[in-house]
PDB file of N, CA and C in Angstrom:
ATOM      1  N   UNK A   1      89.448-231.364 -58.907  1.00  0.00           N
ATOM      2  CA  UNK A   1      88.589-232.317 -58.247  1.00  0.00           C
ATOM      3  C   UNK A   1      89.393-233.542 -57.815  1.00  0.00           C
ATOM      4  N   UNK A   2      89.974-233.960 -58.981  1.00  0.00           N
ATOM      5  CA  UNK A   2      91.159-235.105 -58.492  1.00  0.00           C
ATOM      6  C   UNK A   2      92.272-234.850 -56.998  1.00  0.00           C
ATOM      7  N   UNK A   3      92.522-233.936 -57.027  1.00  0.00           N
ATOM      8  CA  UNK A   3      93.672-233.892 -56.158  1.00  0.00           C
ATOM      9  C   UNK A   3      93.382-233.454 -55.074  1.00  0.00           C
ATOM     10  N   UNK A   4      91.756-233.482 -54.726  1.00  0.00           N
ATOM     11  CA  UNK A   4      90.847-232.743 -53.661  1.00  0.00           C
ATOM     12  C   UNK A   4      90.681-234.081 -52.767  1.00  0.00           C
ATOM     13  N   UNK A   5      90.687-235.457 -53.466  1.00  0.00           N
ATOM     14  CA  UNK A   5      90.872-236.186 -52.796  1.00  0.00           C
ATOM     15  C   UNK A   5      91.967-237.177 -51.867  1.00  0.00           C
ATOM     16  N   UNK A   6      93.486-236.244 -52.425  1.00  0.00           N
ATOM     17  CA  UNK A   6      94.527-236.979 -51.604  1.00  0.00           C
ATOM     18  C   UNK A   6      94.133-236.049 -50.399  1.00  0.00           C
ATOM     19  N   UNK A   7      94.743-237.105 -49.081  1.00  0.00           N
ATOM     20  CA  UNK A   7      94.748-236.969 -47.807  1.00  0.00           C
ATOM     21  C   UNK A   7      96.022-237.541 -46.979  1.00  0.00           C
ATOM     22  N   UNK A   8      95.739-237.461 -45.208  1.00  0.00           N
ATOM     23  CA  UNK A   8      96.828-238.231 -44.828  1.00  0.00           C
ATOM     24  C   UNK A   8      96.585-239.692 -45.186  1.00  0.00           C
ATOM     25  N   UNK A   9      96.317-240.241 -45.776  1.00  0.00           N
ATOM     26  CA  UNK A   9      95.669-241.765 -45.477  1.00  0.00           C
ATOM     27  C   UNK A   9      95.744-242.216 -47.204  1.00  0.00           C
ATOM     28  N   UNK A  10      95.318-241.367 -48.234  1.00  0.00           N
ATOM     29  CA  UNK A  10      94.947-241.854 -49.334  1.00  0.00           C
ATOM     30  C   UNK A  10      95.726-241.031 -50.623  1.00  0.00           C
ATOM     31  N   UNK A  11      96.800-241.729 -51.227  1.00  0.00           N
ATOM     32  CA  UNK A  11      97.546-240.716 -52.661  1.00  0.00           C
ATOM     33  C   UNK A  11      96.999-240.935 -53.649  1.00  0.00           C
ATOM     34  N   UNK A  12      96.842-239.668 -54.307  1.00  0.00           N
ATOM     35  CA  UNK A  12      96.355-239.850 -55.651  1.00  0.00           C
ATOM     36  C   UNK A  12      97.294-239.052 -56.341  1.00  0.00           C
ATOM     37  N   UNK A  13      97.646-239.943 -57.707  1.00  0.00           N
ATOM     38  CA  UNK A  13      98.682-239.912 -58.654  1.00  0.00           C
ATOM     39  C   UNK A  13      97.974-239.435 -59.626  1.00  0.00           C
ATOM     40  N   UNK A  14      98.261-238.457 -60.789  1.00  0.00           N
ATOM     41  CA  UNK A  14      97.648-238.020 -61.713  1.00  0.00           C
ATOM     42  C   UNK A  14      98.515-238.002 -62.565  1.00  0.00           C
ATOM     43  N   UNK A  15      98.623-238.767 -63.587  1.00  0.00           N
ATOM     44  CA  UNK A  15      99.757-238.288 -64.631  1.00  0.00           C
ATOM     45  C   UNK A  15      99.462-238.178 -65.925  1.00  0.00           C
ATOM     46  N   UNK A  16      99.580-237.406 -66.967  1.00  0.00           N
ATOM     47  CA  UNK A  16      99.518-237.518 -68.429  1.00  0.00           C
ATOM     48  C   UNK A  16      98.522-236.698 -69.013  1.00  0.00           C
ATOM     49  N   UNK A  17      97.567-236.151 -67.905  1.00  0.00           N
ATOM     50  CA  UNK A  17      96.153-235.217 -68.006  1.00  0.00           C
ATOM     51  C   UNK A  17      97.089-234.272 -69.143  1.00  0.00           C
ATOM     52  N   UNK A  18      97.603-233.600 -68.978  1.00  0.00           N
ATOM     53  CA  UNK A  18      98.362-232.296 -69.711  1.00  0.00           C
ATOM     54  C   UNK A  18      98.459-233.185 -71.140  1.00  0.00           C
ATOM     55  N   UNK A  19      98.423-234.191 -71.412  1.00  0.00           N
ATOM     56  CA  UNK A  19      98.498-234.670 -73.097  1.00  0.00           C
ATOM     57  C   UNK A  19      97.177-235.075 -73.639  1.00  0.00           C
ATOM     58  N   UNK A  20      95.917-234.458 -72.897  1.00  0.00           N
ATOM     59  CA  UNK A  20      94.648-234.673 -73.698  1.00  0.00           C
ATOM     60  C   UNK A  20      94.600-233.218 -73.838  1.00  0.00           C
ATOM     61  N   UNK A  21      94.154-232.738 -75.218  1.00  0.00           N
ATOM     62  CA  UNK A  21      93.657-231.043 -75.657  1.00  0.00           C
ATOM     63  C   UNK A  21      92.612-231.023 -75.209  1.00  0.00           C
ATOM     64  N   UNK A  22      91.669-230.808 -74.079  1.00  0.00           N
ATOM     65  CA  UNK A  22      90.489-230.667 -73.010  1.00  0.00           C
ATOM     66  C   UNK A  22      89.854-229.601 -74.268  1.00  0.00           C
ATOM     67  N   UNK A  23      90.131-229.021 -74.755  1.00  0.00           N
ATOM     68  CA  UNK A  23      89.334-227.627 -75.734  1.00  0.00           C
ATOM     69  C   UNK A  23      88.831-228.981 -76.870  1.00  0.00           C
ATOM     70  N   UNK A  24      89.319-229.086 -77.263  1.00  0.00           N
ATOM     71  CA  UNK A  24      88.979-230.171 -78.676  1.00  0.00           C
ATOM     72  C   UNK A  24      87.536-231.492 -78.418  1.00  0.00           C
ATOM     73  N   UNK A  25      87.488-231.565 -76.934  1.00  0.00           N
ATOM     74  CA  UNK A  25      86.364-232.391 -76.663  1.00  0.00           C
ATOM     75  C   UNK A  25      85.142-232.171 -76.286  1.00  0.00           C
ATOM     76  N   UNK A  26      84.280-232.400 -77.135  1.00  0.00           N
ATOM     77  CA  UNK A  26      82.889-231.855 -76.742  1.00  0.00           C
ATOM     78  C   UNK A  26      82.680-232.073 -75.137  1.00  0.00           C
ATOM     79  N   UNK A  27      81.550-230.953 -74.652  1.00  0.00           N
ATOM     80  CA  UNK A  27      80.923-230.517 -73.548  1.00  0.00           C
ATOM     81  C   UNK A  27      80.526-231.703 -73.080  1.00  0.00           C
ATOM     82  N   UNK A  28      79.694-232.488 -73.433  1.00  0.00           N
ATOM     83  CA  UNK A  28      78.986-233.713 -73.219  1.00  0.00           C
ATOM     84  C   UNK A  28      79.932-234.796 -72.588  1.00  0.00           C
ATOM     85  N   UNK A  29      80.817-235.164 -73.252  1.00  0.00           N
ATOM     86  CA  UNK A  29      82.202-236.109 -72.997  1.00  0.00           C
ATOM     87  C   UNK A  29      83.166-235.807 -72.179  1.00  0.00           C
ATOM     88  N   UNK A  30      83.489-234.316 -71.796  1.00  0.00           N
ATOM     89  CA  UNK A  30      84.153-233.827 -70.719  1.00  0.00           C
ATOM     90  C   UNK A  30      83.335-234.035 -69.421  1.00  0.00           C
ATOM     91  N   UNK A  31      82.575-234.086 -69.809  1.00  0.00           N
ATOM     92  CA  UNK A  31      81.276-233.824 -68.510  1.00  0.00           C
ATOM     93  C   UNK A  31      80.907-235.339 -67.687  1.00  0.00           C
ATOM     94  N   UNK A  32      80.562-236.200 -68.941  1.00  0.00           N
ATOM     95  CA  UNK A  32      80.978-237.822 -68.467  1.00  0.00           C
ATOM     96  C   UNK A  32      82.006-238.564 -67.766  1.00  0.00           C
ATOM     97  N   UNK A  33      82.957-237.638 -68.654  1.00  0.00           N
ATOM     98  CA  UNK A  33      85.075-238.302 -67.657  1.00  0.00           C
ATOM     99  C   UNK A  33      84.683-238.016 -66.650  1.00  0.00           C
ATOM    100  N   UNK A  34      84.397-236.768 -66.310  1.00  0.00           N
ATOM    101  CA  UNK A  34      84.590-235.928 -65.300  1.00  0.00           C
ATOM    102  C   UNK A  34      83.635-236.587 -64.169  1.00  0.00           C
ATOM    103  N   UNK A  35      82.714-237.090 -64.253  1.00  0.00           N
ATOM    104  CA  UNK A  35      81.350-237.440 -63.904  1.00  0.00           C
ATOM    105  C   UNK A  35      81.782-239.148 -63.263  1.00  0.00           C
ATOM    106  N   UNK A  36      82.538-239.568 -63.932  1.00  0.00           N
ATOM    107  CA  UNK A  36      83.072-241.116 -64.126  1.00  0.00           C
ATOM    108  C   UNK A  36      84.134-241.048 -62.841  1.00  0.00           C
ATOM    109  N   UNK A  37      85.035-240.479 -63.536  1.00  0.00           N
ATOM    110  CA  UNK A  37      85.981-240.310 -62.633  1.00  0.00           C
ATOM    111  C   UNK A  37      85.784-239.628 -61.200  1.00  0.00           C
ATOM    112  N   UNK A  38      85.084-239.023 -60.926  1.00  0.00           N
ATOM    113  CA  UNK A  38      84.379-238.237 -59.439  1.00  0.00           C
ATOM    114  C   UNK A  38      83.628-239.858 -58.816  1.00  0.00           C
ATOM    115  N   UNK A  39      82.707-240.042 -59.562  1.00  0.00           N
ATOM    116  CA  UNK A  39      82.493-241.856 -59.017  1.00  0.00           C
ATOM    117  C   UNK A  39      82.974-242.617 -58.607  1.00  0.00           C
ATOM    118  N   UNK A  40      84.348-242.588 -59.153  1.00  0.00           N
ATOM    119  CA  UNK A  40      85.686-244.025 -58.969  1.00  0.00           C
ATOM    120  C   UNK A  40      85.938-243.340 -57.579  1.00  0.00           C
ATOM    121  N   UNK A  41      86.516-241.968 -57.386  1.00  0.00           N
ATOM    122  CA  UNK A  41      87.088-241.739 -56.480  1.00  0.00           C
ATOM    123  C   UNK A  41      86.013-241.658 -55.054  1.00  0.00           C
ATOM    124  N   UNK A  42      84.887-241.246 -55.555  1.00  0.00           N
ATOM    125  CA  UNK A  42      84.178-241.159 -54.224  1.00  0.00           C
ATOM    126  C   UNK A  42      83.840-242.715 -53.676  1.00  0.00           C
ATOM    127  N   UNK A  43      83.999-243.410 -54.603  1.00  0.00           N
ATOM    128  CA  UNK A  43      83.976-244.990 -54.240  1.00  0.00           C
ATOM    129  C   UNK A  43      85.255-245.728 -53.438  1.00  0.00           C
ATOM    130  N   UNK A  44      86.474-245.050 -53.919  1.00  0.00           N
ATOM    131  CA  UNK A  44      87.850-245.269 -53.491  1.00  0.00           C
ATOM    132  C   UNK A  44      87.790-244.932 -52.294  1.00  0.00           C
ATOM    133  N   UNK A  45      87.478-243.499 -51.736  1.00  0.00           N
ATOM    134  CA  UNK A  45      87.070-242.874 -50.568  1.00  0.00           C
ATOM    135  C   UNK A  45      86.447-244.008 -49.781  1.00  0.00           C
ATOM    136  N   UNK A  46      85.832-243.779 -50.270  1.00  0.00           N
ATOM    137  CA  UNK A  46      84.548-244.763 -49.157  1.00  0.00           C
ATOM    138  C   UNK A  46      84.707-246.059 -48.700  1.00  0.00           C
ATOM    139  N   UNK A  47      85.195-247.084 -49.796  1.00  0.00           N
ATOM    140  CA  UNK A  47      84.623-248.655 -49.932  1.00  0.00           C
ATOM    141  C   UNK A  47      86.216-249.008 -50.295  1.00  0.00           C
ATOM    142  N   UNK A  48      86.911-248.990 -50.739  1.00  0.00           N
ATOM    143  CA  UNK A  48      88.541-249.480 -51.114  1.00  0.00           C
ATOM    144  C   UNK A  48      89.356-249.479 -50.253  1.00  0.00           C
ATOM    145  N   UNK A  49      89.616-249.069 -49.089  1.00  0.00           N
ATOM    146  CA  UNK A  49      90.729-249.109 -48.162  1.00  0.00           C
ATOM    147  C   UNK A  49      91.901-248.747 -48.702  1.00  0.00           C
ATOM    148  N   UNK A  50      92.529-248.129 -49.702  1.00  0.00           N
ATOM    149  CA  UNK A  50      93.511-247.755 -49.934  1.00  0.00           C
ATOM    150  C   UNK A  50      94.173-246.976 -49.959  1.00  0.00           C
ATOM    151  N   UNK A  51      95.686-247.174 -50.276  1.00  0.00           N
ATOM    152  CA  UNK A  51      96.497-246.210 -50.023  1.00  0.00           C
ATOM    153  C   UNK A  51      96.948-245.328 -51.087  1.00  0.00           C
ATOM    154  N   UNK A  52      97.044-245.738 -51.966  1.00  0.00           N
ATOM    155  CA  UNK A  52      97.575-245.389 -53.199  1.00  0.00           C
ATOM    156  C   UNK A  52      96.353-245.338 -54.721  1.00  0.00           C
ATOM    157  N   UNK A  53      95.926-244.371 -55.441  1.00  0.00           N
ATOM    158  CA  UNK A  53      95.048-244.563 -56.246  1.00  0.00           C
ATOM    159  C   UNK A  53      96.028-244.185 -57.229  1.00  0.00           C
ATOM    160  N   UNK A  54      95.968-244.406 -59.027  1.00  0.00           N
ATOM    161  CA  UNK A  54      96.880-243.925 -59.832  1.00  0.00           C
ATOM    162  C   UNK A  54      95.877-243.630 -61.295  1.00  0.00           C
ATOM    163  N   UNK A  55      95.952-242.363 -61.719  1.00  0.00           N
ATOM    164  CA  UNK A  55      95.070-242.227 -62.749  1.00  0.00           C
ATOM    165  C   UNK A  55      95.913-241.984 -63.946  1.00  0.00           C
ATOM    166  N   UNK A  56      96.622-242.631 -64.945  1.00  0.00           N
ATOM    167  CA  UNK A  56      97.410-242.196 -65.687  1.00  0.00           C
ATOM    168  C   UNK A  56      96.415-241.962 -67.460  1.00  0.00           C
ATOM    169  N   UNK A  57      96.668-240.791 -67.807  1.00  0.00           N
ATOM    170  CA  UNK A  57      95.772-240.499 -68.910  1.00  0.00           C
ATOM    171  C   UNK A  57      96.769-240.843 -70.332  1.00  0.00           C
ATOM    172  N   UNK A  58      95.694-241.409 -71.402  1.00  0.00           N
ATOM    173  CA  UNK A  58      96.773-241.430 -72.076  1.00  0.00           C
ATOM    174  C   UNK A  58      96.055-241.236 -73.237  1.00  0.00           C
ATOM    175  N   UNK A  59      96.818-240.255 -74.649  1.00  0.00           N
ATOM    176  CA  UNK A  59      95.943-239.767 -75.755  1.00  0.00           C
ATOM    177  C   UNK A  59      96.804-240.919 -77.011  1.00  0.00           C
ATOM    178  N   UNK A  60      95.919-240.828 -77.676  1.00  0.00           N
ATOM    179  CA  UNK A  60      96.155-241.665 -79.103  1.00  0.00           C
ATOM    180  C   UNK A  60      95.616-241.026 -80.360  1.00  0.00           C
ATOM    181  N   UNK A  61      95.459-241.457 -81.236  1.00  0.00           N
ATOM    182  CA  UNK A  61      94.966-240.684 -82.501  1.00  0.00           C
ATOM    183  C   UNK A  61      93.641-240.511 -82.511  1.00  0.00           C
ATOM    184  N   UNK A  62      92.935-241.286 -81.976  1.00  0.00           N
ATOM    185  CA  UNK A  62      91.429-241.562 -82.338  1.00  0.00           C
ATOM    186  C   UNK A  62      90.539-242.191 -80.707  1.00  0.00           C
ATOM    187  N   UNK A  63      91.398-241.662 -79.722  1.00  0.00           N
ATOM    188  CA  UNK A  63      90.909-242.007 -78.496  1.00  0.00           C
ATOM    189  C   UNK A  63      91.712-241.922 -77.520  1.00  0.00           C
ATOM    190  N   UNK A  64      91.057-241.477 -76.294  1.00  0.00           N
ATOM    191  CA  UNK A  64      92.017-241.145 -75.017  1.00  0.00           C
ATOM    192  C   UNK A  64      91.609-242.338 -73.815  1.00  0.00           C
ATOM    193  N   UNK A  65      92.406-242.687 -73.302  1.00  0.00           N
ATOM    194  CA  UNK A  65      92.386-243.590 -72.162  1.00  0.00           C
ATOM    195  C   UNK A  65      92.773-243.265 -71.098  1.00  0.00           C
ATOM    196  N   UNK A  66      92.035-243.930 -69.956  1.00  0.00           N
ATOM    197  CA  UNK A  66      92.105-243.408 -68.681  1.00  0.00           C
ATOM    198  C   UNK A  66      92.182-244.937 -67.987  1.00  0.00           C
ATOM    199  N   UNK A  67      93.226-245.251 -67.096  1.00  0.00           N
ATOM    200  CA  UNK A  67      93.708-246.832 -66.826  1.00  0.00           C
ATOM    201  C   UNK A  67      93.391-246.033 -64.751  1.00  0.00           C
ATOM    202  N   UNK A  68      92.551-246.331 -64.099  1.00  0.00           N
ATOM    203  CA  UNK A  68      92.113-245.876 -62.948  1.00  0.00           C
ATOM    204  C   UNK A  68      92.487-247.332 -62.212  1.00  0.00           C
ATOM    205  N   UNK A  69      93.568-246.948 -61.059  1.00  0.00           N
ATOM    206  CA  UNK A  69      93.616-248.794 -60.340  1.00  0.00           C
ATOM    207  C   UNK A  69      94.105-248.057 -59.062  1.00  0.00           C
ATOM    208  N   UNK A  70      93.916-248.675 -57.870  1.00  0.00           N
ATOM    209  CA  UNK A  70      93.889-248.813 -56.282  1.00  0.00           C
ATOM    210  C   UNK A  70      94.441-249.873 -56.245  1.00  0.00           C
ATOM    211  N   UNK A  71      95.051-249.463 -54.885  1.00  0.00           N
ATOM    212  CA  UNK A  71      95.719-250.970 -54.045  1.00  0.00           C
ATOM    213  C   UNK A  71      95.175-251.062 -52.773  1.00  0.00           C
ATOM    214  N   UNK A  72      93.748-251.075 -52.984  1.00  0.00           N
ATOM    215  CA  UNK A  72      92.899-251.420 -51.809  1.00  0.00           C
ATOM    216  C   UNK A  72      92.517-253.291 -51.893  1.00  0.00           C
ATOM    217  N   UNK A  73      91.246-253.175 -51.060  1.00  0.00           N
ATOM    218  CA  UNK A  73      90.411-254.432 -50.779  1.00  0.00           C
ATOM    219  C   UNK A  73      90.256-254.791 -52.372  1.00  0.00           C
ATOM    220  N   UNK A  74      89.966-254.335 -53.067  1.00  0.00           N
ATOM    221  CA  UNK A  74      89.151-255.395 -54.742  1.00  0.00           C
ATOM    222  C   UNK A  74      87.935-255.681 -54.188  1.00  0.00           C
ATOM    223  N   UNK A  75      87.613-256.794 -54.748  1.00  0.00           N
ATOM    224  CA  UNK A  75      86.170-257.629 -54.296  1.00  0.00           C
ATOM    225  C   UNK A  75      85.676-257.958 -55.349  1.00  0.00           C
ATOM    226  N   UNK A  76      84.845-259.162 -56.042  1.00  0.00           N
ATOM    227  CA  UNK A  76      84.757-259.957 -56.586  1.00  0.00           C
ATOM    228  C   UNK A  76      83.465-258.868 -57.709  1.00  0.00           C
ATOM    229  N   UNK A  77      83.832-259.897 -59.011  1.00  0.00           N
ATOM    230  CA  UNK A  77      83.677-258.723 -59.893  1.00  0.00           C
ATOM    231  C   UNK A  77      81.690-258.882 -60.496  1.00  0.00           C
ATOM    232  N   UNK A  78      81.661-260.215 -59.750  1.00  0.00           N
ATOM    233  CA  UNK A  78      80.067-260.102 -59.907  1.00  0.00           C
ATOM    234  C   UNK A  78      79.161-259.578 -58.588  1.00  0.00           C
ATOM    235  N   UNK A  79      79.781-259.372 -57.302  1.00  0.00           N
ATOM    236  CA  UNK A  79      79.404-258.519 -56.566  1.00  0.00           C
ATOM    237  C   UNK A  79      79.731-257.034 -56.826  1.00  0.00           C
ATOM    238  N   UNK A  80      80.369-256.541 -57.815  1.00  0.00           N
ATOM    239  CA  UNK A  80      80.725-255.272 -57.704  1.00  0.00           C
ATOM    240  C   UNK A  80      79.785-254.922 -58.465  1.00  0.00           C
ATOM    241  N   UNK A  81      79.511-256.118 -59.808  1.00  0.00           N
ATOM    242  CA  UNK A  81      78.358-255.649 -61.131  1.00  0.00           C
ATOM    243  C   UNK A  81      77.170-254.776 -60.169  1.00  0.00           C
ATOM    244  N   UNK A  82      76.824-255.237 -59.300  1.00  0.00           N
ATOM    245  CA  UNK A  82      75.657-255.020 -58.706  1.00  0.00           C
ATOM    246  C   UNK A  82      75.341-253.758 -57.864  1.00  0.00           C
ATOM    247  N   UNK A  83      76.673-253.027 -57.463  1.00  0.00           N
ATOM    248  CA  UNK A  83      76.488-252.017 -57.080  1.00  0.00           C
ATOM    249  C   UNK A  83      76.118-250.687 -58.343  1.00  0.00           C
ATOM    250  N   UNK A  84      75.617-249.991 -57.996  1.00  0.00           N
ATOM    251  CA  UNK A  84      74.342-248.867 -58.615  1.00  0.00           C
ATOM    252  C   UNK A  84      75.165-248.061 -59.473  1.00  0.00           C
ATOM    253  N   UNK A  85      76.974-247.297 -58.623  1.00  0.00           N
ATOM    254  CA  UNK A  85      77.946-246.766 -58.689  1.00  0.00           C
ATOM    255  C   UNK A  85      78.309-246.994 -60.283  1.00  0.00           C
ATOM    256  N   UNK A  86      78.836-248.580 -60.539  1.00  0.00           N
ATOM    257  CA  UNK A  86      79.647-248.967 -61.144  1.00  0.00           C
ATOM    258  C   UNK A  86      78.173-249.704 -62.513  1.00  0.00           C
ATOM    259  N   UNK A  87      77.558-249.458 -61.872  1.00  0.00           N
ATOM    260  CA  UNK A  87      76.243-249.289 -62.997  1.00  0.00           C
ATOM    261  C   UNK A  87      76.205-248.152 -63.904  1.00  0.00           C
ATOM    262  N   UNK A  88      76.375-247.250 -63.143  1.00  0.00           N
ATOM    263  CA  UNK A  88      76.361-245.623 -63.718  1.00  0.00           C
ATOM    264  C   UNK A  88      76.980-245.318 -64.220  1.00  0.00           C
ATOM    265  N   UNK A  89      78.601-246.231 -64.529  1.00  0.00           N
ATOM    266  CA  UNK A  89      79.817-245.593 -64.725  1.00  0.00           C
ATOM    267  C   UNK A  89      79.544-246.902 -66.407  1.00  0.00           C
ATOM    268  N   UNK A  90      79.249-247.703 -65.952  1.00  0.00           N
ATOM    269  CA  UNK A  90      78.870-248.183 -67.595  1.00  0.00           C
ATOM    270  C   UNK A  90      77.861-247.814 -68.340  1.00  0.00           C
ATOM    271  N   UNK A  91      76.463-247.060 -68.014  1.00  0.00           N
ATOM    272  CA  UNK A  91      75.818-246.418 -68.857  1.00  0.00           C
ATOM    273  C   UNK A  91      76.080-245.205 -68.903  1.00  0.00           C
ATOM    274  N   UNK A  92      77.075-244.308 -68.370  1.00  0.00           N
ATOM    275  CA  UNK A  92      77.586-243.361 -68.788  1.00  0.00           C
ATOM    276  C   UNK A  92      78.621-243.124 -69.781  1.00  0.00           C
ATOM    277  N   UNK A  93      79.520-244.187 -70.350  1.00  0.00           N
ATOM    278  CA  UNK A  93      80.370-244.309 -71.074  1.00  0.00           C
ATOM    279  C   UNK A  93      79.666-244.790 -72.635  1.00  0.00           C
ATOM    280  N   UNK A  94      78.641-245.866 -72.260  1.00  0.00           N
ATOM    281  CA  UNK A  94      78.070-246.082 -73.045  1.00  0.00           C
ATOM    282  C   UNK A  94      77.468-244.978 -73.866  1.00  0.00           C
ATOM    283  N   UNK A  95      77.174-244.350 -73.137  1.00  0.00           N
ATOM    284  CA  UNK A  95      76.278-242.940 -73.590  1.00  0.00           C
ATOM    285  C   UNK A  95      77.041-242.257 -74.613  1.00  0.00           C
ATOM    286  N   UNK A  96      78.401-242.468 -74.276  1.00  0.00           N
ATOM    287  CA  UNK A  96      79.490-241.861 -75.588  1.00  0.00           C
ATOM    288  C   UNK A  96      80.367-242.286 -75.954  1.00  0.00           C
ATOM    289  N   UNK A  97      79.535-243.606 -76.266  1.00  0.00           N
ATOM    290  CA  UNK A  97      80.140-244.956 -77.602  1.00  0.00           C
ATOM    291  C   UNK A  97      81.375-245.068 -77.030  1.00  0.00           C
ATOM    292  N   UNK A  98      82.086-245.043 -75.645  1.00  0.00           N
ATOM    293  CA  UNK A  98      83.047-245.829 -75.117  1.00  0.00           C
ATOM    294  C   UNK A  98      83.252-246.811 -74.568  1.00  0.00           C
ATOM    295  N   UNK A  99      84.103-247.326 -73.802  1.00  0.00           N
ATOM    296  CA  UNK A  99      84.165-248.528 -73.333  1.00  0.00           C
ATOM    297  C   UNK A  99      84.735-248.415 -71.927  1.00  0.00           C
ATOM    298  N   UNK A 100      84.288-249.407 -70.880  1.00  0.00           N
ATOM    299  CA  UNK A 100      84.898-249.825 -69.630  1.00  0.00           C
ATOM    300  C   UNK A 100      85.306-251.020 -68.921  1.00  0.00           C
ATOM    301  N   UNK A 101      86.462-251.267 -68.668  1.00  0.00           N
ATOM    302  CA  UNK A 101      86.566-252.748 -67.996  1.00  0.00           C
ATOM    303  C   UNK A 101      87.058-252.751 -66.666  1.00  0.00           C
ATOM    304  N   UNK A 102      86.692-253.185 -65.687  1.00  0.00           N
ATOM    305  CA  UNK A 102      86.340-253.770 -64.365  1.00  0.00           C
ATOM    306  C   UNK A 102      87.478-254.950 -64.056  1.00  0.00           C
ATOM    307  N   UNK A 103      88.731-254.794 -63.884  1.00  0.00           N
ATOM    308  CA  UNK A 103      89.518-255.689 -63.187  1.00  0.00           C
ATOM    309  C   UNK A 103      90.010-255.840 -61.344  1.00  0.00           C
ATOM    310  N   UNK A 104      89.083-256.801 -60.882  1.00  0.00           N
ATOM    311  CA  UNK A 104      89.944-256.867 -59.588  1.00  0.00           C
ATOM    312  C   UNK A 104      89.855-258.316 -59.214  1.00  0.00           C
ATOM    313  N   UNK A 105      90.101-258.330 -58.037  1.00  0.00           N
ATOM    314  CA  UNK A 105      90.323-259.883 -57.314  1.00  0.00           C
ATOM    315  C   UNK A 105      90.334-259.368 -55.726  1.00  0.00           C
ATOM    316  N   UNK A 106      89.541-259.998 -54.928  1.00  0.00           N
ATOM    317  CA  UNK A 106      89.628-259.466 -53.682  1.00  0.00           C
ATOM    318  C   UNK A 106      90.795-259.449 -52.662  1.00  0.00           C
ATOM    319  N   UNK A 107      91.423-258.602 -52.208  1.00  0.00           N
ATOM    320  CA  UNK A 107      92.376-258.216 -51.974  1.00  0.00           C
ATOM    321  C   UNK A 107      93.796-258.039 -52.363  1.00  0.00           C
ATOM    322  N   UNK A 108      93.130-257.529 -54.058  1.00  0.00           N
ATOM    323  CA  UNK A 108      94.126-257.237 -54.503  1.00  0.00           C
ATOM    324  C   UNK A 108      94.060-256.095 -55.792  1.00  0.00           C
ATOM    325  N   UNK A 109      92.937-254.980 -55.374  1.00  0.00           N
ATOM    326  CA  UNK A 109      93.112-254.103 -55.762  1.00  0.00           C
ATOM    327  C   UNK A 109      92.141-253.774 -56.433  1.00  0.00           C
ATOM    328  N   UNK A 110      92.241-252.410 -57.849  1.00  0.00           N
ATOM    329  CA  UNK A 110      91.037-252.638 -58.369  1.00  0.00           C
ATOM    330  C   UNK A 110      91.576-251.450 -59.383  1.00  0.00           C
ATOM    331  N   UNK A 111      91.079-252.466 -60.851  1.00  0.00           N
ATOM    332  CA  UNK A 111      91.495-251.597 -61.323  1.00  0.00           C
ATOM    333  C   UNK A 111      90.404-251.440 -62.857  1.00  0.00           C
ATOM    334  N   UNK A 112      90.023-249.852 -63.669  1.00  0.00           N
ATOM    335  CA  UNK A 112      89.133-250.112 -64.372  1.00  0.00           C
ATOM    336  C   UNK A 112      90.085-249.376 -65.578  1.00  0.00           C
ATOM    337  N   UNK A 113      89.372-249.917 -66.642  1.00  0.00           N
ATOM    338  CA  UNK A 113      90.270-249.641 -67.811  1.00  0.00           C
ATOM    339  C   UNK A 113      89.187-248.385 -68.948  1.00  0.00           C
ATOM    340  N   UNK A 114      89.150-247.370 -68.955  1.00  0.00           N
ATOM    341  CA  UNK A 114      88.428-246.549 -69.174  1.00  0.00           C
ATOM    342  C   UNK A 114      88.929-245.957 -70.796  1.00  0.00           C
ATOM    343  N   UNK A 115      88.168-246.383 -71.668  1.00  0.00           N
ATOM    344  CA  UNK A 115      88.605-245.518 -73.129  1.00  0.00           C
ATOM    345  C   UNK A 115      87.060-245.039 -73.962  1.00  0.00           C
ATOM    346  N   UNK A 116      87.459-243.854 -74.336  1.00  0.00           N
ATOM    347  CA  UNK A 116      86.294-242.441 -75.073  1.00  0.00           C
ATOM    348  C   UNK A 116      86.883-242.250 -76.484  1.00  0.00           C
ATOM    349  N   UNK A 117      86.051-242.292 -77.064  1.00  0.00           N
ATOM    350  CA  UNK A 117      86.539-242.481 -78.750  1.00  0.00           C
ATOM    351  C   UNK A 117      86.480-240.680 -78.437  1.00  0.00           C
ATOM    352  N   UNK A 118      88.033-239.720 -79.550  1.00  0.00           N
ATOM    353  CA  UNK A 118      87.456-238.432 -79.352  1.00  0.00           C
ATOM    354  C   UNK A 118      88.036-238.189 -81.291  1.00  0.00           C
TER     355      UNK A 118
END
């Protein structure tokens, strides 16, 4: 799904996926990343102007992280609260006692900090 979205216009970087055990994580929580991450990008697509997207995954003892950032437009982070998208992507994480953070500045990128207790 990830790599369905590079084009002439837009790269997407994937790195570190191969160091989460995908078998070891419940159905429910695969289904959310997966769900999360299809969001970011169809948003990147659409609304970010960018060139470059970078998803680097990263596993730990007691939780995996997903650091999702563009070098598009940004845009200010209490106009972004408000879109429906990035609504969905915090009660979906919520849903499985994780966490999300929302860093940008307008025109200068955008980047969300994504961690799932596993």
């Amino acid at each position: 799904m990830m790599s369905g979205f590079n084009n002439n216009e837009v790269t997407v970087l994937i790195n570190g996926i191969d160091t989460i055990n995908w078998i070891t994580i419940e159905s429910n929580e695969k289904i959310t990343v997966y769900r999360m991450l299809q969001e970011l990008l169809v948003n990147m697509k659409n609304q970010s102007q960018c060139g470059l997207a970078v998803l680097p995954f990263k596993k730990t003892e007691n939780k995996e992280q997903i650091d999702y950032s563009n070098n598009g437009v940004g845009g200010i982070i209490d106009e972004l609260n408000l879109k429906i998208g990035l609504r969905n992507l915090e009660n979906r994480i919520q849903a499985i006692k994780g966490t999300i953070t929302f860093i940008t500045k307008s025109d200068k990128g955008f980047i969300v900090l994504i961690v799932v207790p596993i």
